[in-house]
C-alpha atoms as a PDB file:
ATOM      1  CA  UNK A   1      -1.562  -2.007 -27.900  1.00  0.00           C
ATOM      2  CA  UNK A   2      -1.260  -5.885 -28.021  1.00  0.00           C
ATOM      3  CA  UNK A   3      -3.983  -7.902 -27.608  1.00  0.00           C
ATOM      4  CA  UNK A   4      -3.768  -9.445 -24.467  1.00  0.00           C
ATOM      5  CA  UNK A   5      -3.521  -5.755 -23.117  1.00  0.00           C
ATOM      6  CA  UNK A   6      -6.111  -4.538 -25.368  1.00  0.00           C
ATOM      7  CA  UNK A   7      -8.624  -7.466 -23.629  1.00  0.00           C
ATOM      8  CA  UNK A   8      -7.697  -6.896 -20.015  1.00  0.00           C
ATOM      9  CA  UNK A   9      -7.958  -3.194 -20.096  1.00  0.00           C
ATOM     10  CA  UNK A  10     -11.504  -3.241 -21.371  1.00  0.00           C
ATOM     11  CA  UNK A  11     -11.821  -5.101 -17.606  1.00  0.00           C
ATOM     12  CA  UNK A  12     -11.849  -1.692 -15.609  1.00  0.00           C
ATOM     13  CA  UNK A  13     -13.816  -1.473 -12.433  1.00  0.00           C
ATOM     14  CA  UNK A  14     -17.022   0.551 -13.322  1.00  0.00           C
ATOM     15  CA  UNK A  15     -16.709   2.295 -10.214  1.00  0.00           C
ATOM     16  CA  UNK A  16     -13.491   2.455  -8.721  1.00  0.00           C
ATOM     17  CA  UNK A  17     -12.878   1.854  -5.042  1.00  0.00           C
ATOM     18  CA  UNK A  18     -11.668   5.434  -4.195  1.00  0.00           C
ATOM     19  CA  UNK A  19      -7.812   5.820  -3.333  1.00  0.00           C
ATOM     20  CA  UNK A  20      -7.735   6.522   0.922  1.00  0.00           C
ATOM     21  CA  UNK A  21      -5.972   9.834   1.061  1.00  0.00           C
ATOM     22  CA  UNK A  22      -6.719  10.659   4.517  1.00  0.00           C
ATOM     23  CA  UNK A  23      -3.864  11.559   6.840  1.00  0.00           C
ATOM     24  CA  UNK A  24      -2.266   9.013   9.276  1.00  0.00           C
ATOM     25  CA  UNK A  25      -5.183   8.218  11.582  1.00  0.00           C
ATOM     26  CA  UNK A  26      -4.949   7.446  15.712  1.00  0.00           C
ATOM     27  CA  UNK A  27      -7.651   5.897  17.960  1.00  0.00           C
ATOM     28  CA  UNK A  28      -9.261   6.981  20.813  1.00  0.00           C
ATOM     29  CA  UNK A  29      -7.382   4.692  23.082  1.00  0.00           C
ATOM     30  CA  UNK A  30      -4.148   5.764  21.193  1.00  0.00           C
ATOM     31  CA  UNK A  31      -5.407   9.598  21.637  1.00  0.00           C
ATOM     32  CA  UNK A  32      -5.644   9.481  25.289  1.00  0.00           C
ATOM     33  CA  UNK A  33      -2.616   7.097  25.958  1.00  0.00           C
ATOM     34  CA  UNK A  34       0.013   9.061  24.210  1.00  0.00           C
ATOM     35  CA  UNK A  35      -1.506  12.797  25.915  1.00  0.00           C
ATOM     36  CA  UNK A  36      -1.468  11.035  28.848  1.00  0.00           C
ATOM     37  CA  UNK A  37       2.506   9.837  28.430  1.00  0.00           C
ATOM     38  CA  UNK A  38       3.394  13.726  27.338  1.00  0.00           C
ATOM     39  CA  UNK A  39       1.591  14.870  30.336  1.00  0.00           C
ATOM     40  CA  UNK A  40       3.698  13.772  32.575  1.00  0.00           C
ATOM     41  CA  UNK A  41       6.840  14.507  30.644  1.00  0.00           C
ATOM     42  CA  UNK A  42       8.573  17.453  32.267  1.00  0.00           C
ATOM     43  CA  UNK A  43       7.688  20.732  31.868  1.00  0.00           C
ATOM     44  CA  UNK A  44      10.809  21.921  30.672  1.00  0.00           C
ATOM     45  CA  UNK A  45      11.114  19.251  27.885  1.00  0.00           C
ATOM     46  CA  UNK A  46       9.293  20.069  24.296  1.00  0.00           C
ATOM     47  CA  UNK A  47       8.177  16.095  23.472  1.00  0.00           C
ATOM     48  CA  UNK A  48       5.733  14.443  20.461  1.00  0.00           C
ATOM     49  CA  UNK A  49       4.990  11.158  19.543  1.00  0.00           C
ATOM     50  CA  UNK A  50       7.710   9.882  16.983  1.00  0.00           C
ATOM     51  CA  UNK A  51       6.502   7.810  13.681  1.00  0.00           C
ATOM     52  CA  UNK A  52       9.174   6.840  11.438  1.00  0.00           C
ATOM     53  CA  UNK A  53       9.564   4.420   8.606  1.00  0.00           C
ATOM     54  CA  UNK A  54      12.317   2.471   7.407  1.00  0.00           C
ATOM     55  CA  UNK A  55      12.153   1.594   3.737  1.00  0.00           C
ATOM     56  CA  UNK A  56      13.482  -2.247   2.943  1.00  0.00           C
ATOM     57  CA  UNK A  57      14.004  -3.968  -0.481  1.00  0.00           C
ATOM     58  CA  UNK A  58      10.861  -6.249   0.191  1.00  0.00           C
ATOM     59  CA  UNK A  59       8.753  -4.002   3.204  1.00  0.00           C
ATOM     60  CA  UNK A  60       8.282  -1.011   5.354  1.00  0.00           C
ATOM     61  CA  UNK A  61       8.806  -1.217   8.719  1.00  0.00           C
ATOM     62  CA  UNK A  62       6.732   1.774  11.129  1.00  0.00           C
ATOM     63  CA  UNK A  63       8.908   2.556  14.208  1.00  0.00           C
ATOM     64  CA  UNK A  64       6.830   4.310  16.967  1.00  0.00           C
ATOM     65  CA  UNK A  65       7.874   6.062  20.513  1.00  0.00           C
ATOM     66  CA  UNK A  66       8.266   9.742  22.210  1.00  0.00           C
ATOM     67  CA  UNK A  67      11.562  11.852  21.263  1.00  0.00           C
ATOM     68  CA  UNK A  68      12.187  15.292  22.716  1.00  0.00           C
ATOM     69  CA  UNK A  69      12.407  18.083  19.827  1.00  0.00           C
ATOM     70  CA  UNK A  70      14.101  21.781  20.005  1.00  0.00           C
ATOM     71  CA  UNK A  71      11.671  22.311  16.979  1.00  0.00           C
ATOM     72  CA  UNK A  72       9.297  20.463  15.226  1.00  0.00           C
ATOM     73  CA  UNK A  73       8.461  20.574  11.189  1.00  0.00           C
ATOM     74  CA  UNK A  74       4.960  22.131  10.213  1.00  0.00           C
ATOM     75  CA  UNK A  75       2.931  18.441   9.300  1.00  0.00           C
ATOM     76  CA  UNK A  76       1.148  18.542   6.055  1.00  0.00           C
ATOM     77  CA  UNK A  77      -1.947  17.035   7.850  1.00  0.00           C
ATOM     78  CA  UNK A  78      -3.562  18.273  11.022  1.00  0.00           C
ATOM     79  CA  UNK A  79      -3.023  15.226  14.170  1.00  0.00           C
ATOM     80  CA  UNK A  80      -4.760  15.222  17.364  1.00  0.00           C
ATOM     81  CA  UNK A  81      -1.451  14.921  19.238  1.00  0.00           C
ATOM     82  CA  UNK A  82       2.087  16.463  18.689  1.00  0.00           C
ATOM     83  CA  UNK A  83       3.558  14.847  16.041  1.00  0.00           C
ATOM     84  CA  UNK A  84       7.398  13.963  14.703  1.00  0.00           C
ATOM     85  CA  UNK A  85       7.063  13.201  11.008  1.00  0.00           C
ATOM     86  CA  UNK A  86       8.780  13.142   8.289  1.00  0.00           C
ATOM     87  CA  UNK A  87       7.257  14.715   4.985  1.00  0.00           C
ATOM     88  CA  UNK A  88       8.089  11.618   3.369  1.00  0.00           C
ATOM     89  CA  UNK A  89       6.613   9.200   5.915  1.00  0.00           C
ATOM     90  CA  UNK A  90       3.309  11.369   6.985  1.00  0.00           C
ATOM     91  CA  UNK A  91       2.678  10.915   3.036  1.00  0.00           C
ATOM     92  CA  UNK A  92       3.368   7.639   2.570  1.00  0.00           C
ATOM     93  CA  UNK A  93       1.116   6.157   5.734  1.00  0.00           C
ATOM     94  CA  UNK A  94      -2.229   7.851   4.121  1.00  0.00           C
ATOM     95  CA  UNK A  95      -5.008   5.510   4.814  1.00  0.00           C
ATOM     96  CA  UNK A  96      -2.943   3.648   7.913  1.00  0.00           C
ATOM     97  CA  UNK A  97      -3.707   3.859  11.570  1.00  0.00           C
ATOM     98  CA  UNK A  98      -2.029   3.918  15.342  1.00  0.00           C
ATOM     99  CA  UNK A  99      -3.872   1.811  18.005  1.00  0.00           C
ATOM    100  CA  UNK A 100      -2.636   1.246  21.314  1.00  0.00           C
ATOM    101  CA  UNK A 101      -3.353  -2.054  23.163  1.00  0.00           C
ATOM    102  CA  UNK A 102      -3.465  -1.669  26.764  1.00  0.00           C
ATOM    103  CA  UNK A 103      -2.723  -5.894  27.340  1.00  0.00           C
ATOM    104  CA  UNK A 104       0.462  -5.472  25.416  1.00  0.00           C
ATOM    105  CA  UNK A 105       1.133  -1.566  26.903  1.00  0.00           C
ATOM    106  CA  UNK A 106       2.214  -0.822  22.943  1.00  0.00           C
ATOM    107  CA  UNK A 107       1.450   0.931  20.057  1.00  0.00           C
ATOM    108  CA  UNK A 108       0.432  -0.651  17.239  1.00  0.00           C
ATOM    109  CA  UNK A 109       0.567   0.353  13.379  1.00  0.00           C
ATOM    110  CA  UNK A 110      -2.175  -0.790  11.119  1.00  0.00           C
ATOM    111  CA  UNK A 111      -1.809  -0.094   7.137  1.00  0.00           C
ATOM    112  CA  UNK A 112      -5.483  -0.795   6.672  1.00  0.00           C
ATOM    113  CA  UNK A 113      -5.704  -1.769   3.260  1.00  0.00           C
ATOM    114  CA  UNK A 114      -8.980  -2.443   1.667  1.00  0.00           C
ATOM    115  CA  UNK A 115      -9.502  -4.499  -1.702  1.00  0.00           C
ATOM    116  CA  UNK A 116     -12.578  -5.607  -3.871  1.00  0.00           C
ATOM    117  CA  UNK A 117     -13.066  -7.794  -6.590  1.00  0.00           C
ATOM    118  CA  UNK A 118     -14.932  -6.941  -9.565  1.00  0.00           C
ATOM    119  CA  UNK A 119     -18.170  -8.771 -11.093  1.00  0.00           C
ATOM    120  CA  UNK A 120     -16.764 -10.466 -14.363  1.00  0.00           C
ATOM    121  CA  UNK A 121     -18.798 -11.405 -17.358  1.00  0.00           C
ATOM    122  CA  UNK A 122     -15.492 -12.966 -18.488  1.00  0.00           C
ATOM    123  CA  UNK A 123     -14.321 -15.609 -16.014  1.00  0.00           C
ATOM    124  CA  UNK A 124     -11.010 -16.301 -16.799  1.00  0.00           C
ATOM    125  CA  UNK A 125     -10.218 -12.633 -16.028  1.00  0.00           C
ATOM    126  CA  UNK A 126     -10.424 -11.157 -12.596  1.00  0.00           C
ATOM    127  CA  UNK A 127     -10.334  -7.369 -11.712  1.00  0.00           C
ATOM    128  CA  UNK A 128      -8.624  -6.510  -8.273  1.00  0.00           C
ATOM    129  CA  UNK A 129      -9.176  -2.881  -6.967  1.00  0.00           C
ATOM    130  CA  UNK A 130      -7.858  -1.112  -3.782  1.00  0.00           C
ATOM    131  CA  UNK A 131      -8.299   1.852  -1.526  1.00  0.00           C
ATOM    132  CA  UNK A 132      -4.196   2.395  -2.443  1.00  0.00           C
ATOM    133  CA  UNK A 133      -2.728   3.545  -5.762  1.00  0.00           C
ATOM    134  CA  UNK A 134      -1.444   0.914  -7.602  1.00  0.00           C
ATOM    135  CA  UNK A 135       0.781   2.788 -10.596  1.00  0.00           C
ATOM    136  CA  UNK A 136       2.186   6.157  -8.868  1.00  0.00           C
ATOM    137  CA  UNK A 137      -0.210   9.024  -9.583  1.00  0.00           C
ATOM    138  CA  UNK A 138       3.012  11.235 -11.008  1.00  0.00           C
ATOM    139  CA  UNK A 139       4.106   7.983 -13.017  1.00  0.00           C
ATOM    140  CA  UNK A 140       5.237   9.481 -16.752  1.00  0.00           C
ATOM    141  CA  UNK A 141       3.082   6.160 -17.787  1.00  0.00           C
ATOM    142  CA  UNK A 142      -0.309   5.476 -16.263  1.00  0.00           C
ATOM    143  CA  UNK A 143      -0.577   1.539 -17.059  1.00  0.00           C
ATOM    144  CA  UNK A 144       1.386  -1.429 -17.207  1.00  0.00           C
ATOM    145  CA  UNK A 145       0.658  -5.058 -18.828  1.00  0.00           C
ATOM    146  CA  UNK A 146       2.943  -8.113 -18.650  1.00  0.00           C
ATOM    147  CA  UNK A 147       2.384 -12.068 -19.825  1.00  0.00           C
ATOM    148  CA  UNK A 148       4.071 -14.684 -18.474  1.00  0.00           C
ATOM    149  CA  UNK A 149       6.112 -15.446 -21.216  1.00  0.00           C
ATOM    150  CA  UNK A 150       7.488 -11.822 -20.735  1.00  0.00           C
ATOM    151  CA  UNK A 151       7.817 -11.862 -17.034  1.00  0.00           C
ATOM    152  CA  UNK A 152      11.583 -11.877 -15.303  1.00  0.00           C
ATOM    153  CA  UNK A 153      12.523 -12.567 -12.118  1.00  0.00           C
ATOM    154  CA  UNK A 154      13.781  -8.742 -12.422  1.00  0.00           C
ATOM    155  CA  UNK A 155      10.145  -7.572 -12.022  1.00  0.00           C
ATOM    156  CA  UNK A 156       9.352  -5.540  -9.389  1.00  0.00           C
ATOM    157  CA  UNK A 157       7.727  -7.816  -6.094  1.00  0.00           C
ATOM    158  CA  UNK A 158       4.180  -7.080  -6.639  1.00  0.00           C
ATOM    159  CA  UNK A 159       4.573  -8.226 -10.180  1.00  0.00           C
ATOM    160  CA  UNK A 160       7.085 -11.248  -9.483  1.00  0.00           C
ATOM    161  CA  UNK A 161       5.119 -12.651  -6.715  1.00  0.00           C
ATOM    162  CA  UNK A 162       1.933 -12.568  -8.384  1.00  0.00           C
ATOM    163  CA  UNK A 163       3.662 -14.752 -11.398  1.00  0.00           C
ATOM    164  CA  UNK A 164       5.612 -16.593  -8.822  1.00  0.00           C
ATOM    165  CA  UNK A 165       2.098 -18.895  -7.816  1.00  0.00           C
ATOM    166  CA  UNK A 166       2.057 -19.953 -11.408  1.00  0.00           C
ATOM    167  CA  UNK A 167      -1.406 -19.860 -11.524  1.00  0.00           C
ATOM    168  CA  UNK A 168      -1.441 -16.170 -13.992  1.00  0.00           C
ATOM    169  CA  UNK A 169      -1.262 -15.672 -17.927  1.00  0.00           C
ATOM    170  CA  UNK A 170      -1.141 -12.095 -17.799  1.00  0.00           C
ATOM    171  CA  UNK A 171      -1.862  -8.993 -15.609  1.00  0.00           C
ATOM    172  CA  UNK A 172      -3.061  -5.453 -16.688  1.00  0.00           C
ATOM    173  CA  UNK A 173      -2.294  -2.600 -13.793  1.00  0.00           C
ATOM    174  CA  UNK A 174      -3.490   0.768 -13.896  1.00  0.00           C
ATOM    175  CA  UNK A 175      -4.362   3.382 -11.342  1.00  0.00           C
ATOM    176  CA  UNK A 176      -5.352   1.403  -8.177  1.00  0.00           C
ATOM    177  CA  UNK A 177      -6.583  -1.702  -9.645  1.00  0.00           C
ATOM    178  CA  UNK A 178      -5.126  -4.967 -11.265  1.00  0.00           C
ATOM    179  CA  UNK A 179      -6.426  -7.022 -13.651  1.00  0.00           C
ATOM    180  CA  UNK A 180      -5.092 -10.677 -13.505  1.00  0.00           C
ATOM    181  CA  UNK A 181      -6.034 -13.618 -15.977  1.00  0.00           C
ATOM    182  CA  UNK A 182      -5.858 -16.683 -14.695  1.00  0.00           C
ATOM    183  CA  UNK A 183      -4.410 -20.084 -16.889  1.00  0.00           C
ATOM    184  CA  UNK A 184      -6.711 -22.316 -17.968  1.00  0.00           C
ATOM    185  CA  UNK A 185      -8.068 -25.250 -15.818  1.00  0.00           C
ATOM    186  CA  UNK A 186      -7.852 -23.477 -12.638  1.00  0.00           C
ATOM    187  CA  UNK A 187     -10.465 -23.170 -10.125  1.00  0.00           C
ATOM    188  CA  UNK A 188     -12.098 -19.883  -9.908  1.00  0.00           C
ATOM    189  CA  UNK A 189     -12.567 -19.537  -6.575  1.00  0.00           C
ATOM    190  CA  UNK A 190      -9.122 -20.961  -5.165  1.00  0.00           C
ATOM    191  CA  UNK A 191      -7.322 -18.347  -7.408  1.00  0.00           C
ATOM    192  CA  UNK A 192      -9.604 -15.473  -6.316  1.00  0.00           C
ATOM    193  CA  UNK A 193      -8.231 -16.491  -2.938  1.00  0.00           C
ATOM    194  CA  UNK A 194      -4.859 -16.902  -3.646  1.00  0.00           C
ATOM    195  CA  UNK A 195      -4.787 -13.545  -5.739  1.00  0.00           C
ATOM    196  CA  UNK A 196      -6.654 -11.573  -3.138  1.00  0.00           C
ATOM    197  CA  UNK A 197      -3.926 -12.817  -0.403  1.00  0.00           C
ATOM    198  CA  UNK A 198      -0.811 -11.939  -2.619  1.00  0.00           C
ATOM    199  CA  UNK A 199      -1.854  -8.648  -3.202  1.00  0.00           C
ATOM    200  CA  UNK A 200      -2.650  -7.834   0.633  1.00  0.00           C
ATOM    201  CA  UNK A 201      -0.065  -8.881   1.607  1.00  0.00           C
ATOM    202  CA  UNK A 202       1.755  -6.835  -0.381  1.00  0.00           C
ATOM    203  CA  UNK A 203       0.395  -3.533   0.523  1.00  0.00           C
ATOM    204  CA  UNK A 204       0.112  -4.169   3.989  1.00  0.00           C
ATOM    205  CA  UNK A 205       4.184  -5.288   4.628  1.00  0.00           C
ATOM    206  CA  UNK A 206       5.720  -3.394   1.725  1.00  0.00           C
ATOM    207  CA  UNK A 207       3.322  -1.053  -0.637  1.00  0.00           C
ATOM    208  CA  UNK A 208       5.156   0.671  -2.664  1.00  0.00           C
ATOM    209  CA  UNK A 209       3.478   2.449  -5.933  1.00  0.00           C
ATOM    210  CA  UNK A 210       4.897   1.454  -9.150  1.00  0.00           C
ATOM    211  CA  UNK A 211       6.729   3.481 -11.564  1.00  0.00           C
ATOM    212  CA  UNK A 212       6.070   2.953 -14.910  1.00  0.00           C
ATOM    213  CA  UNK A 213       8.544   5.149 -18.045  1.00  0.00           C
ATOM    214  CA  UNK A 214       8.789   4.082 -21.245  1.00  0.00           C
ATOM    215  CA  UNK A 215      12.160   1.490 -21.017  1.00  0.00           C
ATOM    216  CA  UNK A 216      11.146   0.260 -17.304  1.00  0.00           C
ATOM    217  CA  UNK A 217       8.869  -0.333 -13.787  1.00  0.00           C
ATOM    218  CA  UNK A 218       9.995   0.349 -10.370  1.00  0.00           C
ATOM    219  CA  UNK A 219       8.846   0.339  -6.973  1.00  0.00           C
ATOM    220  CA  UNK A 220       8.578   4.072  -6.423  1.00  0.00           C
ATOM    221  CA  UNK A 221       9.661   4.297  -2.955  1.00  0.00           C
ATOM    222  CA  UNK A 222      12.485   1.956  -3.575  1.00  0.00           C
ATOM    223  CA  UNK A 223      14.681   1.468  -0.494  1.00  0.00           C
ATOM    224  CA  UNK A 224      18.364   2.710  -1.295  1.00  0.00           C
END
């Protein structure tokens, strides 16, 4: 292990923010808006609510309506309305949520994406955890550490946005957290800011996991 990696994994949250594995969630208003809508469908007609993703280079776009169905997959997650989902998609919007807003007569996705920033004794270093899994749970590698003499524009986007505001030395990833140290002469609470924004933003527009093997790192969910 070098020694920049070494030094930012001894920087682990001492207790994690837990990973949101819950199942796609809908509100109330959401709830009684789309049973109303189905309702007054015809009889005759077998109809769900339709979520569906699209997978781009740089985000995810959620699609959302009501499709008629001659059958309808088995869901991995129990859903308080009728549901068209793929396998992929119902696993990949854990932790997110459908609101409807009655001003705009639309349903809304939400990826609701929660992060926390360590305490540091060390303040050059800053510790970034989220309610999302960082490295892919089935990655053959669990951790990943890059300087910024090392970094490419190759990099995946997470990595080669957050080296992008030239304001990071190195980074340390691992399970659901990220451990960033910042260059010298920097102020602390401007990059906290700047760090925290770049990594929301992320994982509420794109989110994909990152794949880590022993020759490279990928966004797991890479759009083909």
């Amino acid at each position: 292990m070098n020694v920049f990696k070494k030094i930012l994994s001894l920087f682990k949250p001492a207790k994690s923010l837990p990973v949101n594995e819950k199942p796609l969630y809908f509100t109330e208003v959401a709830i009684s808006n789309i049973k109303s809508h189905l309702e007054n469908r015809p009889a005759t007609v077998k109809s769900a609510f339709k979520v569906s993703l699209v997978y781009q280079k740089e985000k995810v776009l959620c699609q959302v309506g009501f499709d008629d169905y001659k059958m309808i997959r088995k869901t991995l997650f129990e859903y308080p309305v009728p549901l068209i989902i793929s396998e992929k998609d119902e696993l990949f919007l854990q932790g997110a949520y459908i609101d409807y807003h009655k001003e705009e007569a639309a349903y809304f996705y939400y990826p609701n994406v929660h992060l926390e920033v360590l305490d540091r004794s060390n303040e050059s270093i800053f510790v970034f955890y989220l309610d999302r899994n960082v490295i892919a749970p089935d990655s053959p590698i669990s951790n990943y550490s890059l300087d910024q003499k090392s970094f490419t524009n190759n990099s995946p986007l997470l990595i080669r946005t957050i080296f992008q505001s030239n304001l990071v030395e190195s980074i340390y990833l691992e399970k659901n957290f990220i451990s960033i140290e910042k260059i010298t002469n920097i102020d602390k609470i401007s990059f906290e800011e700047k760090m925290s924004e770049i990594i929301l933003s992320y994982f509420e527009t794109c989110g994909y996991m990152l794949y880590v093997t022993e020759t490279k790192i990928e966004e797991k969910q890479f759009a083909k």
